[in-house]
Protein backbone atom coordinates (compact mmCIF):
# COMPACT_ATOMS: atom_id res chain seq x y z
CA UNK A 1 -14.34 -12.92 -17.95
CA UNK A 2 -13.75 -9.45 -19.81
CA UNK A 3 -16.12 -7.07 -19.14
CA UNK A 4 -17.04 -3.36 -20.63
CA UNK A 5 -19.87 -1.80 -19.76
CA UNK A 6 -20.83 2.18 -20.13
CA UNK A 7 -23.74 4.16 -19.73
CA UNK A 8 -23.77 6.82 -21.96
CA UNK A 9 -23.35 9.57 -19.33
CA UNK A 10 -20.27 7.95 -17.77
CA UNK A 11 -18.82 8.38 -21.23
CA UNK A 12 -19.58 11.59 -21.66
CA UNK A 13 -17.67 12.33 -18.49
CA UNK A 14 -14.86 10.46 -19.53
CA UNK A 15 -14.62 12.01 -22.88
CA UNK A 16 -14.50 14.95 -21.08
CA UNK A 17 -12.24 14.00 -18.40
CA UNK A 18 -9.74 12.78 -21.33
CA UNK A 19 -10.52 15.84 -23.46
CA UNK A 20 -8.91 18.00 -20.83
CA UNK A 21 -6.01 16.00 -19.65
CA UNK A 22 -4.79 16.03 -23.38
CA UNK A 23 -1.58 14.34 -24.58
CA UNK A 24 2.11 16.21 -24.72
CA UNK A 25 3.14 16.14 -28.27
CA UNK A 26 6.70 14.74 -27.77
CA UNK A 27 7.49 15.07 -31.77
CA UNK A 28 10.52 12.90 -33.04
CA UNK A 29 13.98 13.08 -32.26
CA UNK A 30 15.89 11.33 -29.65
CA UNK A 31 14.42 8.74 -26.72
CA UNK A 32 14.46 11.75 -23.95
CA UNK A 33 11.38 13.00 -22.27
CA UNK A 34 10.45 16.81 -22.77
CA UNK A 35 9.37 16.29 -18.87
CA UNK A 36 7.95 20.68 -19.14
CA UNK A 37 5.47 19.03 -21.34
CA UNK A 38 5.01 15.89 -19.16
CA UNK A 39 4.60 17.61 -16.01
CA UNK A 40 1.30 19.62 -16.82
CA UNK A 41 0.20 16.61 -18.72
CA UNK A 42 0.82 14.70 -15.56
CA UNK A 43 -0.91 16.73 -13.55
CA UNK A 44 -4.00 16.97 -15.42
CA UNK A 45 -3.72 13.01 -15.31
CA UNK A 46 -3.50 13.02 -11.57
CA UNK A 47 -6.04 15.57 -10.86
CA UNK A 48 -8.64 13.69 -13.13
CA UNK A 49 -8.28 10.71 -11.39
CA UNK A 50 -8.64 11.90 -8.22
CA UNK A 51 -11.89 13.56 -8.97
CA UNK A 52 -13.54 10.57 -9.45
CA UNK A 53 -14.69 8.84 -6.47
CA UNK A 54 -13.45 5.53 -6.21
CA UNK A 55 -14.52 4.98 -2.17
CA UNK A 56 -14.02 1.48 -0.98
CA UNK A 57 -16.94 0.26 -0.24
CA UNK A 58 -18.73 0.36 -2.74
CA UNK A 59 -15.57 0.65 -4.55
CA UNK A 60 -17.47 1.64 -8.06
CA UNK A 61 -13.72 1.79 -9.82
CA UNK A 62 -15.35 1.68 -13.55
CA UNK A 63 -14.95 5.57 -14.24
CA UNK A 64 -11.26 4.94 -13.55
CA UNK A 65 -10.99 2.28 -15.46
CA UNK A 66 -12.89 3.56 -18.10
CA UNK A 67 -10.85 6.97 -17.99
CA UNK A 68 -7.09 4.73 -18.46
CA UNK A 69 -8.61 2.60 -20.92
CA UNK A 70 -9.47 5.68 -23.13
CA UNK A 71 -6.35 7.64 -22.36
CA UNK A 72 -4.40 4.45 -23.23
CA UNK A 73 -6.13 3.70 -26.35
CA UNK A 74 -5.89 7.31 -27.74
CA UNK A 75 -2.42 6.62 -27.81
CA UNK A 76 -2.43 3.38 -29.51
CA UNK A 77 -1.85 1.09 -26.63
CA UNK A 78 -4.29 -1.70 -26.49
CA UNK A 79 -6.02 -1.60 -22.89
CA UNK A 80 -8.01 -5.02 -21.71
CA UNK A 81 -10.82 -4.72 -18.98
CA UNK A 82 -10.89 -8.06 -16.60
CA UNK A 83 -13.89 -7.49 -13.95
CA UNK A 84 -15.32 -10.51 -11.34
CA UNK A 85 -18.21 -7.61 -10.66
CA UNK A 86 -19.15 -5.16 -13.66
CA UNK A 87 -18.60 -1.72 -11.62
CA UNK A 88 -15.26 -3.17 -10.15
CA UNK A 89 -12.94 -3.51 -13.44
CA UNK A 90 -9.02 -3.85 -13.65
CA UNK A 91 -7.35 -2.88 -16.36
CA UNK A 92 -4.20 -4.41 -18.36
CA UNK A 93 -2.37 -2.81 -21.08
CA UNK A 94 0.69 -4.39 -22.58
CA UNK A 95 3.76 -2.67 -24.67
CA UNK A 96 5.56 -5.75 -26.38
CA UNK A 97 9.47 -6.04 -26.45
CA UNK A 98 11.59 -8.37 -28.17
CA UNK A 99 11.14 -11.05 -25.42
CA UNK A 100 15.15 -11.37 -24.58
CA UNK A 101 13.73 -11.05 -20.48
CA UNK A 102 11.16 -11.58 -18.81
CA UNK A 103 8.16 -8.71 -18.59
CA UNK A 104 7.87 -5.68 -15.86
CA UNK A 105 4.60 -4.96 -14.34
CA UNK A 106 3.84 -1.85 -13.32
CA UNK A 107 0.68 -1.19 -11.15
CA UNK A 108 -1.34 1.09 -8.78
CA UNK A 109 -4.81 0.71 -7.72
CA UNK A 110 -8.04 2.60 -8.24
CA UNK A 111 -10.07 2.43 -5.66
CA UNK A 112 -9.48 4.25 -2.61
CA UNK A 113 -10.70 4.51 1.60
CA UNK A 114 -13.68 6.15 2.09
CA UNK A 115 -13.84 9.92 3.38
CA UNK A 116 -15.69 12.30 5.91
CA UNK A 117 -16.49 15.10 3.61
CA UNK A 118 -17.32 17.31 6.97
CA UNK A 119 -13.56 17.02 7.87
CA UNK A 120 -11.91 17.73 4.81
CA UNK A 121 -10.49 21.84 4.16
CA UNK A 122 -10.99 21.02 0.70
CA UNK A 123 -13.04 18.90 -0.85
CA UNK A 124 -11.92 15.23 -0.84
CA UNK A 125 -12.60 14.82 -4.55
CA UNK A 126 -11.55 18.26 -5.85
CA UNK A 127 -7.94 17.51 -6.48
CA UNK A 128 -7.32 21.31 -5.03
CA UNK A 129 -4.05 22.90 -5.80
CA UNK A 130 -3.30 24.95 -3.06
CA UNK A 131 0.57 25.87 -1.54
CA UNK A 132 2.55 23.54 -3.89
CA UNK A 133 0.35 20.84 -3.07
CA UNK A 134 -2.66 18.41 -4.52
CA UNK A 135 -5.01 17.95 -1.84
CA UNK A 136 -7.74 14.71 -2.34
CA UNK A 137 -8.51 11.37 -1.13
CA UNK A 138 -6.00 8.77 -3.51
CA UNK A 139 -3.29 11.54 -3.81
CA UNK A 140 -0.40 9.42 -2.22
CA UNK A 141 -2.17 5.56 -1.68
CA UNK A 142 -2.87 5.49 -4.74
CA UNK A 143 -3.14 7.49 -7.53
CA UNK A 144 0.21 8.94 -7.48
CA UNK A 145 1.34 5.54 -8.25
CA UNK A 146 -1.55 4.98 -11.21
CA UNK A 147 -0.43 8.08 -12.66
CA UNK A 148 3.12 7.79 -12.36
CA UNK A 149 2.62 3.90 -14.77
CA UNK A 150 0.48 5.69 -16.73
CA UNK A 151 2.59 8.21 -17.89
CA UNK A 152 5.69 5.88 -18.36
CA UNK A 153 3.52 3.56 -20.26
CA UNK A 154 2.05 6.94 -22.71
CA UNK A 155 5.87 7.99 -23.00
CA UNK A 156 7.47 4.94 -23.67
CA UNK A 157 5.22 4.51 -26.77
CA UNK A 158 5.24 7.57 -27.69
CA UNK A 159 9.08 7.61 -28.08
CA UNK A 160 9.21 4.28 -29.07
CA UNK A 161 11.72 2.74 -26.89
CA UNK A 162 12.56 -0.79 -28.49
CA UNK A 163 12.59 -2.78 -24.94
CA UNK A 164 13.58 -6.48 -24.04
CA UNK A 165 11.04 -6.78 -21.81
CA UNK A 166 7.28 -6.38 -22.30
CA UNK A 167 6.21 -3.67 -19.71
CA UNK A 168 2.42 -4.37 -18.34
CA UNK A 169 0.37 -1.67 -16.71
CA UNK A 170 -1.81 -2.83 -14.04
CA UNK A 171 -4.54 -0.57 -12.77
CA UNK A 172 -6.23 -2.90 -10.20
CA UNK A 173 -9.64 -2.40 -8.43
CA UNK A 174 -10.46 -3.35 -4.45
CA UNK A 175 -7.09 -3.19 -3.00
CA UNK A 176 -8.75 -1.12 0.43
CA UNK A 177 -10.37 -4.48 1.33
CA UNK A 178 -12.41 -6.10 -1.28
CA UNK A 179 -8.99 -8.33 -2.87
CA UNK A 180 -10.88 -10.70 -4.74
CA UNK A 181 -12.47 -8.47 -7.63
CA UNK A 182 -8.92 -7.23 -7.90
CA UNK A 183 -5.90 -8.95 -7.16
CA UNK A 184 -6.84 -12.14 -5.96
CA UNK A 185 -9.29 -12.38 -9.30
CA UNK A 186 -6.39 -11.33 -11.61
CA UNK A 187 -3.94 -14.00 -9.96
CA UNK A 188 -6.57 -16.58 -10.12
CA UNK A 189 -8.01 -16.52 -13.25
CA UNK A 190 -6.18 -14.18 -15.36
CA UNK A 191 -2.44 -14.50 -14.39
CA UNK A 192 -1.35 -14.87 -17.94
CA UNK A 193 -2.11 -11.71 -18.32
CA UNK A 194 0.38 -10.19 -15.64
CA UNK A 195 2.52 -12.62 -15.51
CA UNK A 196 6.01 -11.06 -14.95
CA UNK A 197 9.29 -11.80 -13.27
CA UNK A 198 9.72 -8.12 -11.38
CA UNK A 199 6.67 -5.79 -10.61
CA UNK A 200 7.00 -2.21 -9.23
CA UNK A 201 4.05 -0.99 -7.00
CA UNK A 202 3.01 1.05 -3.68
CA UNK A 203 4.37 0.16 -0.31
CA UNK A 204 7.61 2.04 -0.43
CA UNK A 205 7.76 6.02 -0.40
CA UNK A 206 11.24 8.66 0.42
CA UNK A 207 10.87 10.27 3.57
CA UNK A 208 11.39 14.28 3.74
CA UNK A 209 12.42 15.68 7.08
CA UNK A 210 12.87 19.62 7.41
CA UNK A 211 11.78 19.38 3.65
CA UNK A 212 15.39 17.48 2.75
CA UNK A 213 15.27 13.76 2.20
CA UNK A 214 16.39 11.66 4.59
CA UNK A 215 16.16 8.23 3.17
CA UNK A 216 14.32 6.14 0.56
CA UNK A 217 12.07 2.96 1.25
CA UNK A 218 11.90 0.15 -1.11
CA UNK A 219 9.33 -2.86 -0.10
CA UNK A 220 10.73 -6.21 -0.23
CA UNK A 221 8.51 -7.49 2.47
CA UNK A 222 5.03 -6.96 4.24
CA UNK A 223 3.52 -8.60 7.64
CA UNK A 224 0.30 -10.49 7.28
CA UNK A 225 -2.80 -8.70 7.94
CA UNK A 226 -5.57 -11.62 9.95
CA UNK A 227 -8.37 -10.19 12.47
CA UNK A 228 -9.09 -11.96 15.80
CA UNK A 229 -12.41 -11.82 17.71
CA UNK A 230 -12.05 -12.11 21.60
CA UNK A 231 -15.72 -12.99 22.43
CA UNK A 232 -16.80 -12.84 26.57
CA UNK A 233 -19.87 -15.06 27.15
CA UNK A 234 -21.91 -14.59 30.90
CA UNK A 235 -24.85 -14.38 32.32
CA UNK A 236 -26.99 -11.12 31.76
CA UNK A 237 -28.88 -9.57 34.71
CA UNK A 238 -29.75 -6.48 36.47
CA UNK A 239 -26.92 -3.65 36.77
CA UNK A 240 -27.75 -3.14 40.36
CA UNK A 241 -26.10 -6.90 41.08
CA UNK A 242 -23.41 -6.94 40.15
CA UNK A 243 -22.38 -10.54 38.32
CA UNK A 244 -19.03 -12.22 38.36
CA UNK A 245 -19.84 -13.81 35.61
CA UNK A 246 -20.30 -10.01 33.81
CA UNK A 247 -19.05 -10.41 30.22
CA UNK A 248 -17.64 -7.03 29.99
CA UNK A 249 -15.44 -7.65 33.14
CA UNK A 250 -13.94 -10.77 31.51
CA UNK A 251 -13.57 -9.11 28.15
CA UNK A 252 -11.82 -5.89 29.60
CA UNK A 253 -9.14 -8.50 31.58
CA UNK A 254 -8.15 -10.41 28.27
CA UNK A 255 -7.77 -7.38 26.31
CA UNK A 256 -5.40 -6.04 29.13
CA UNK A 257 -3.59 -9.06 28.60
CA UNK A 258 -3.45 -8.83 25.00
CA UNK A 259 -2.02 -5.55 24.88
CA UNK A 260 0.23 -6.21 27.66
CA UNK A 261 2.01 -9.21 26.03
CA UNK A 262 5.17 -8.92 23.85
CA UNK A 263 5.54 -11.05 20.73
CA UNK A 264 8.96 -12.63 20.41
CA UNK A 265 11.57 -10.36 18.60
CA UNK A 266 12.04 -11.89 15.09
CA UNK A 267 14.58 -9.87 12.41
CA UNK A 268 14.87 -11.06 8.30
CA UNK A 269 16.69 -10.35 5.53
CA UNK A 270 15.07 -7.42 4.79
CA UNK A 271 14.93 -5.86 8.48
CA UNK A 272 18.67 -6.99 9.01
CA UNK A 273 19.45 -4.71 5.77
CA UNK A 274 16.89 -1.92 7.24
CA UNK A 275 18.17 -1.41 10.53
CA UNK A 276 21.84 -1.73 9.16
CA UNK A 277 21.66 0.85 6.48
CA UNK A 278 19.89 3.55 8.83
CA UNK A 279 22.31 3.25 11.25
CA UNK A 280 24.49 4.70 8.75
CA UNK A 281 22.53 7.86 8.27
CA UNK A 282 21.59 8.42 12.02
CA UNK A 283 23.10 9.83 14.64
CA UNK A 284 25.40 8.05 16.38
CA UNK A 285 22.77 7.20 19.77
CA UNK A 286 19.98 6.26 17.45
CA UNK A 287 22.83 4.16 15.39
CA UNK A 288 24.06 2.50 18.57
CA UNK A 289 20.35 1.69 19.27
CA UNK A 290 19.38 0.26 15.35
CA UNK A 291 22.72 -1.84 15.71
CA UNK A 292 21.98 -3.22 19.23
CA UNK A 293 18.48 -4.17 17.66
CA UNK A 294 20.68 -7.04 15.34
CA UNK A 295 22.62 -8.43 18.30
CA UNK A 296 20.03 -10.11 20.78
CA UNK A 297 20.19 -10.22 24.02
CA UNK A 298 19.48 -7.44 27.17
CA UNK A 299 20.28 -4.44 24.56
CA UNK A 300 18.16 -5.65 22.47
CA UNK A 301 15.15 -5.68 24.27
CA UNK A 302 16.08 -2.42 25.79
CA UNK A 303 16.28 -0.65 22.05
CA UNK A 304 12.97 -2.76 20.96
CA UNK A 305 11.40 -0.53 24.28
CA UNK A 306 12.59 2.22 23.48
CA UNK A 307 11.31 1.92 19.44
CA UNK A 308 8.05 0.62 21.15
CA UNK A 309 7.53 4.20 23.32
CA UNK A 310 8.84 6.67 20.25
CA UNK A 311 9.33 4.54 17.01
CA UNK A 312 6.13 2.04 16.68
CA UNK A 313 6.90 1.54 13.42
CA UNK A 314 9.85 0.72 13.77
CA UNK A 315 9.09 -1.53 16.90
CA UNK A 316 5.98 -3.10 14.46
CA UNK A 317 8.77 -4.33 12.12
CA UNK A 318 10.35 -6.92 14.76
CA UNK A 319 7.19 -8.98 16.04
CA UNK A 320 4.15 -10.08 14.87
CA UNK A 321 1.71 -7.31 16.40
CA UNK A 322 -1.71 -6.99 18.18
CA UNK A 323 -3.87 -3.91 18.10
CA UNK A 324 -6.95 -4.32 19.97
CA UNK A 325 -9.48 -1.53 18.01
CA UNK A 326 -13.10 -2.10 18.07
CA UNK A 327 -15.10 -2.81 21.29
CA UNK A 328 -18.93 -3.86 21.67
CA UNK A 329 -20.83 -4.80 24.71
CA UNK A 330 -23.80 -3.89 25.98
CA UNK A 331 -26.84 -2.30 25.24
CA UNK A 332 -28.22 0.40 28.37
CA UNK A 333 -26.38 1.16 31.46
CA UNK A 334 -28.78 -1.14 33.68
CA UNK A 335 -28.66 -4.57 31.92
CA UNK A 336 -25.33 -6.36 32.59
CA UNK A 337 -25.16 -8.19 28.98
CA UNK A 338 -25.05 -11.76 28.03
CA UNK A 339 -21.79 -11.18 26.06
CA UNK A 340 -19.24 -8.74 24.59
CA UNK A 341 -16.47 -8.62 21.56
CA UNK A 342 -13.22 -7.07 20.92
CA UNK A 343 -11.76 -7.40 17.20
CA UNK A 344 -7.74 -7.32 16.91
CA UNK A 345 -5.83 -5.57 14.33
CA UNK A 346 -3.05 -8.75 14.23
CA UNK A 347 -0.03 -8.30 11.58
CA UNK A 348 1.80 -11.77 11.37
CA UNK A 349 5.86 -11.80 10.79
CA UNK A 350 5.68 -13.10 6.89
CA UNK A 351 6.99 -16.82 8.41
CA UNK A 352 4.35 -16.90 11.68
CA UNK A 353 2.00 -19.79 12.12
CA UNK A 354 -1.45 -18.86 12.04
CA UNK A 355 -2.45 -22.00 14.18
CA UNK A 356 0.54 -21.58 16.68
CA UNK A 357 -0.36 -17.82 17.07
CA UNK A 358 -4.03 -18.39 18.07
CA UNK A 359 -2.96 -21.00 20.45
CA UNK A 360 -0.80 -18.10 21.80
CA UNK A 361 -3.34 -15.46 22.52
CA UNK A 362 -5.58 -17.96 24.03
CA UNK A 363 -2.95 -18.84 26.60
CA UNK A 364 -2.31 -15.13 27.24
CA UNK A 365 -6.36 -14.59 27.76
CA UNK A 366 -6.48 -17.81 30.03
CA UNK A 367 -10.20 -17.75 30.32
CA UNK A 368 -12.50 -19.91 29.39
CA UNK A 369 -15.38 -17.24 29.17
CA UNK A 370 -13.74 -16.19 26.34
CA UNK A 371 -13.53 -17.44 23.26
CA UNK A 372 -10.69 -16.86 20.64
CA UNK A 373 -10.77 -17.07 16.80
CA UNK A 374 -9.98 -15.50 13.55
CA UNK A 375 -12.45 -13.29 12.26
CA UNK A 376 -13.42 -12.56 8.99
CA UNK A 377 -10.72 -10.03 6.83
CA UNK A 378 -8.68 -9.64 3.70
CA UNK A 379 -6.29 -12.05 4.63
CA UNK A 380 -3.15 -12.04 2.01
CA UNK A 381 -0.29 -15.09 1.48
CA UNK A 382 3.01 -14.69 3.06
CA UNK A 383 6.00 -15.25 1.19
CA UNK A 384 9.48 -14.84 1.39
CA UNK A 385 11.76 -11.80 1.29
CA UNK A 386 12.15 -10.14 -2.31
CA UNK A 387 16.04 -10.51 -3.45
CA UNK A 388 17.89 -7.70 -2.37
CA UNK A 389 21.09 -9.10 -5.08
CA UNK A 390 18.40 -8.80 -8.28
CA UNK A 391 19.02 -6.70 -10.91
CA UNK A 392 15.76 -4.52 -10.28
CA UNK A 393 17.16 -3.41 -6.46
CA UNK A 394 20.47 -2.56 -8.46
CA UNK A 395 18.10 0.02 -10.90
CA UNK A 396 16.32 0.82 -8.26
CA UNK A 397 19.77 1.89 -5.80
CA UNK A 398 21.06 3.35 -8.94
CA UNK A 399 17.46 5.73 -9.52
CA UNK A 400 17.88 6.58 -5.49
CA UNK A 401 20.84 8.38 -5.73
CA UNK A 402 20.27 10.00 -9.44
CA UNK A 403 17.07 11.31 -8.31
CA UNK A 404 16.48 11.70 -4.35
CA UNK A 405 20.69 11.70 -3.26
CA UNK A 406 20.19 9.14 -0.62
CA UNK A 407 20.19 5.72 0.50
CA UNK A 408 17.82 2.61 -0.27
CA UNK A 409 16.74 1.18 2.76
CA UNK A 410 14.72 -2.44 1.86
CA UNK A 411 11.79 -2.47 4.25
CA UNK A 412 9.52 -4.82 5.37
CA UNK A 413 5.69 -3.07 5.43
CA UNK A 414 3.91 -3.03 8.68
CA UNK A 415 0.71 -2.95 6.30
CA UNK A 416 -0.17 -4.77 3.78
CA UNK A 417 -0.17 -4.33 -0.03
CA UNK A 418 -1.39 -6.44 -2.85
CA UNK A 419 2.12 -7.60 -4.03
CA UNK A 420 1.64 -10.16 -1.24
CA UNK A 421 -0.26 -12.36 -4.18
CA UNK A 422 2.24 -11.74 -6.69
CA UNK A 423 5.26 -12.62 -3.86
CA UNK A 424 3.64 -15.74 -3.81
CA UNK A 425 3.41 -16.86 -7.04
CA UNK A 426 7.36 -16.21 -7.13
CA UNK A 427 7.37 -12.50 -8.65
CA UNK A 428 10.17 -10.17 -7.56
CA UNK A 429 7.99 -7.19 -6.39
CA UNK A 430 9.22 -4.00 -5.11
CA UNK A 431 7.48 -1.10 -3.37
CA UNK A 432 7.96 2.20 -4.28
CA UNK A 433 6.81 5.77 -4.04
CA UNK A 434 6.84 9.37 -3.79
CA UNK A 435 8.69 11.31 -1.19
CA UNK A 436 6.34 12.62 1.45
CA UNK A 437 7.24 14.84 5.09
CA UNK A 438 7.59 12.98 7.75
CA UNK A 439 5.58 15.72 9.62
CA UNK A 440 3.14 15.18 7.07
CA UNK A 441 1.16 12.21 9.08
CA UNK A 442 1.12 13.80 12.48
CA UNK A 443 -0.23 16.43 10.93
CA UNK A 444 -3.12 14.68 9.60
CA UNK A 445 -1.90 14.91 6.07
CA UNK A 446 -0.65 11.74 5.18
CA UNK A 447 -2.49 8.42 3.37
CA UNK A 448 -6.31 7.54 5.04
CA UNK A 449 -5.92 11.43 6.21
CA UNK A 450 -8.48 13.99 6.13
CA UNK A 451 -6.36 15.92 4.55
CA UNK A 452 -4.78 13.93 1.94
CA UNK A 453 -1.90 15.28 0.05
CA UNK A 454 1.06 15.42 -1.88
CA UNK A 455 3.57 17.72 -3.14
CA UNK A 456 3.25 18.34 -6.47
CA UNK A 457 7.40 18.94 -7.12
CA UNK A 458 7.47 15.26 -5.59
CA UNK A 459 4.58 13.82 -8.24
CA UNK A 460 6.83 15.05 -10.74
CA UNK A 461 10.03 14.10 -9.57
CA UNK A 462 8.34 10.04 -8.88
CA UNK A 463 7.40 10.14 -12.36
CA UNK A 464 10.90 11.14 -13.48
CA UNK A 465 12.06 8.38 -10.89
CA UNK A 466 9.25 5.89 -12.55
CA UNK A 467 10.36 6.30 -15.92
CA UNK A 468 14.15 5.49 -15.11
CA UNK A 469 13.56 2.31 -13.32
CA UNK A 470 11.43 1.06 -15.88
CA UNK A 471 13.18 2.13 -18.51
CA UNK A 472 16.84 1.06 -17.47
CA UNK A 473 15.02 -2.69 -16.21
CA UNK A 474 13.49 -2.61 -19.48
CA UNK A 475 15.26 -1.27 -22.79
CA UNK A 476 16.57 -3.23 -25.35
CA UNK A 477 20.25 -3.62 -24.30
């Protein structure tokens, strides 16, 4: 089902918002970007997009949409709408090539987590420029990457690069949690429309240390989000008797046992590569340690400690993982209740059993006052690793060291992104994205922050790194 719908004040805003970005008049001459034009054009882009609210729930993504649709269409690119839910749109824009390969999709999403307005410096939805960076909920998950196929898509018409490969711009709603008026609608009942044999997206990013790069991360691979309910069932009675039977007691013992319990060590393609390539770029301890991780046995379960204590990440990348993080129980401090519930945050190795893995945690609770299941949550498909020997990772290796001077580590995301769906159905996906500080999270500055932000040099050098990999994967050859 297409769907367009405006009132005629959301148009008026758009108009506006469009009015003000503008277009860079690139002129004629030869296929090179005048990127001193593209940059403030890019930035007016970005900071119009981030000004619109796109929080997830309710989601509400149609200003965005409407906004690319208009931008696109100025320009004489053809932009489609697909929505399951009116307010919720995706939108699909196409540049044909002469159909020698297979086409590239390109594609960020729209919508965005939802903010604390109390705790933000700036406004969340300001886009403020302030210190050499944009400040604003979306800025780096994931606007940065809407922008950055937005403007490839404006420039490659606008020079009119004869290409092999159709290039599709994606600009999906619900990502943060509602999938199916996004993804999961566009892979079910409009994959025609997408259908591609490499996409680019978020889920990779180049980490700055000391404000020098240290390393870039391409996504070939993402664990498998699911949510499981531990739920204690008693008796309920007065607080001054104390109950074995107490619902909180049993619940507190089998989410001790939860978090105590180790997942079996599992490495992949992808991690194999990971832990290999930043070995060589480490020092030679934390080398030692990476290597040790690939050989098994009583050093490896000594580095996967260590990474545990002062590298979760990396620790999260080797076993399926269990987060307990939400707790209810009770209602007044002199009723001992009937029952209680812990939700876990569980991210499956891509090959894990969801069955087996149940069965797993409800031998590690060992109690049958507790019951175990899967609980309801955006649950995406797993698939298998992304070739690492494709000519895309070759552009993309190549782009690395043109643009950031470093090495391409493939990485298998401890989170989850909507290229899951597209793995599935046999695409080559690959994440990308901007370089951020690594003392950026800490901080409090990083994606889901309250302080969202990114540097602005590093929007514009992503969009420079953007238009290479899409351009060198798909020019007429």
């Amino acid at each position: 089902m297409i769907v367009e719908r405006r009132t005629a004040g959301s148009s008026r805003l758009i108009l506006l918002l469009v009015s003000l970005a503008g277009a860079a008049v690139l002129g004629q001459g030869p296929q090179q970007p005048d990127w001193s034009l593209l940059e403030d054009e890019t930035m007016r882009h970005f900071q119009a997009l981030l000004r619109i609210d796109t929080s997830d729930p309710p989601g509400n993504e149609q200003l965005a949409a409407d906004y690319l649709k208009l931008v696109l269409e100025k320009e004489g690119i053809p932009a489609s709408v697909f929505a399951l839910e009116p307010h919720r749109p995706n939108v699909v824009a196409r540049l044909k090539g002469n159909g020698k390969k297979r086409p590239l999709l390109i594609m960020g999403h729209t919508d965005v987590v939802n903010v604390d307005p109390k705790k933000w410096t700036f406004p969340p939805f300001s886009a403020t420029r302030n210190g050499g960076h944009v400040y604003g909920r979306g800025a780096v998950d994931d606007k940065d990457n809407v922008t950055a196929a937005l403007m490839v898509m404006l420039t490659l018409k606008r020079l009119k690069v004869p290409l092999d490969r159709d290039v599709i711009f994606l600009a999906e709603a619900g990502e943060e949690g509602t999938t199916r008026v996004g993804i999961q609608f566009m892979v079910n009942q409009h994959y025609p429309e997408i259908d591609a044999e490499y996409c680019f997206a978020e889920g990779g990013n180049v980490t700055r240390l000391g404000g020098q790069v240290k390393f870039a991360s391409v996504q070939t691979l993402e664990k498998i989000p699911r949510a499981i309910d531990l739920t204690a069932r008693g008796v309920s009675g007065h607080g001054s008797m104390p109950l074995m039977t107490n619902a909180i007691v049993h619940l507190s013992a089998a989410v001790a046992a939860v978090a105590a319990w180790r997942t079996p060590v599992r490495i992949n393609e992808t991690t194999i590569n990971y832990f290999k390539r930043l070995a060589g770029v480490s020092s030679s301890e934390e080398a030692a340690r990476y290597l040790s991780i690939l050989q098994g046995g009583p050093t490896q379960e000594a580095a996967v400690d260590y990474l545990f204590e002062h590298e979760p990440r990396h620790a999260s990348m080797l076993r399926s993982s269990v987060s307990p993080n939400i707790i209810t129980g009770g209602y007044r401090v002199n009723v001992i209740p009937s029952d209680a519930k812990a939700t876990l945050d569980v991210r499956l190795l891509p090959d894990e059993d969801p069955a087996q893995f149940l069965d797993l945690i409800r031998k590690v609770v060992n109690d049958p006052a507790v019951e175990v299941n899967y609980a309801q949550r955006d649950v995406r498909p797993g698939a298998s690793n992304t070739r690492l020997d494709s000519e895309a990772f070759d552009v993309l290796e190549t782009a690395v060291t043109k643009h950031y001077k470093t090495i391409t580590l493939p990485t298998m995301s401890t989170g989850a992104t909507d290229m899951a769906y597209l793995r599935a159905k046999g695409m080559q996906c690959y994440g990308v994205g901007p370089a951020t500080d690594f003392e950026d999270g800490p901080k409090g500055f990083g994606a889901h922050s309250d302080q969202e932000r990114l540097l602005e040099s590093e929007l514009h050098r992503f969009v420079r790194f953007h238009w290479d990999i899409v351009v060198d994967l798909a020019k007429a050859k």
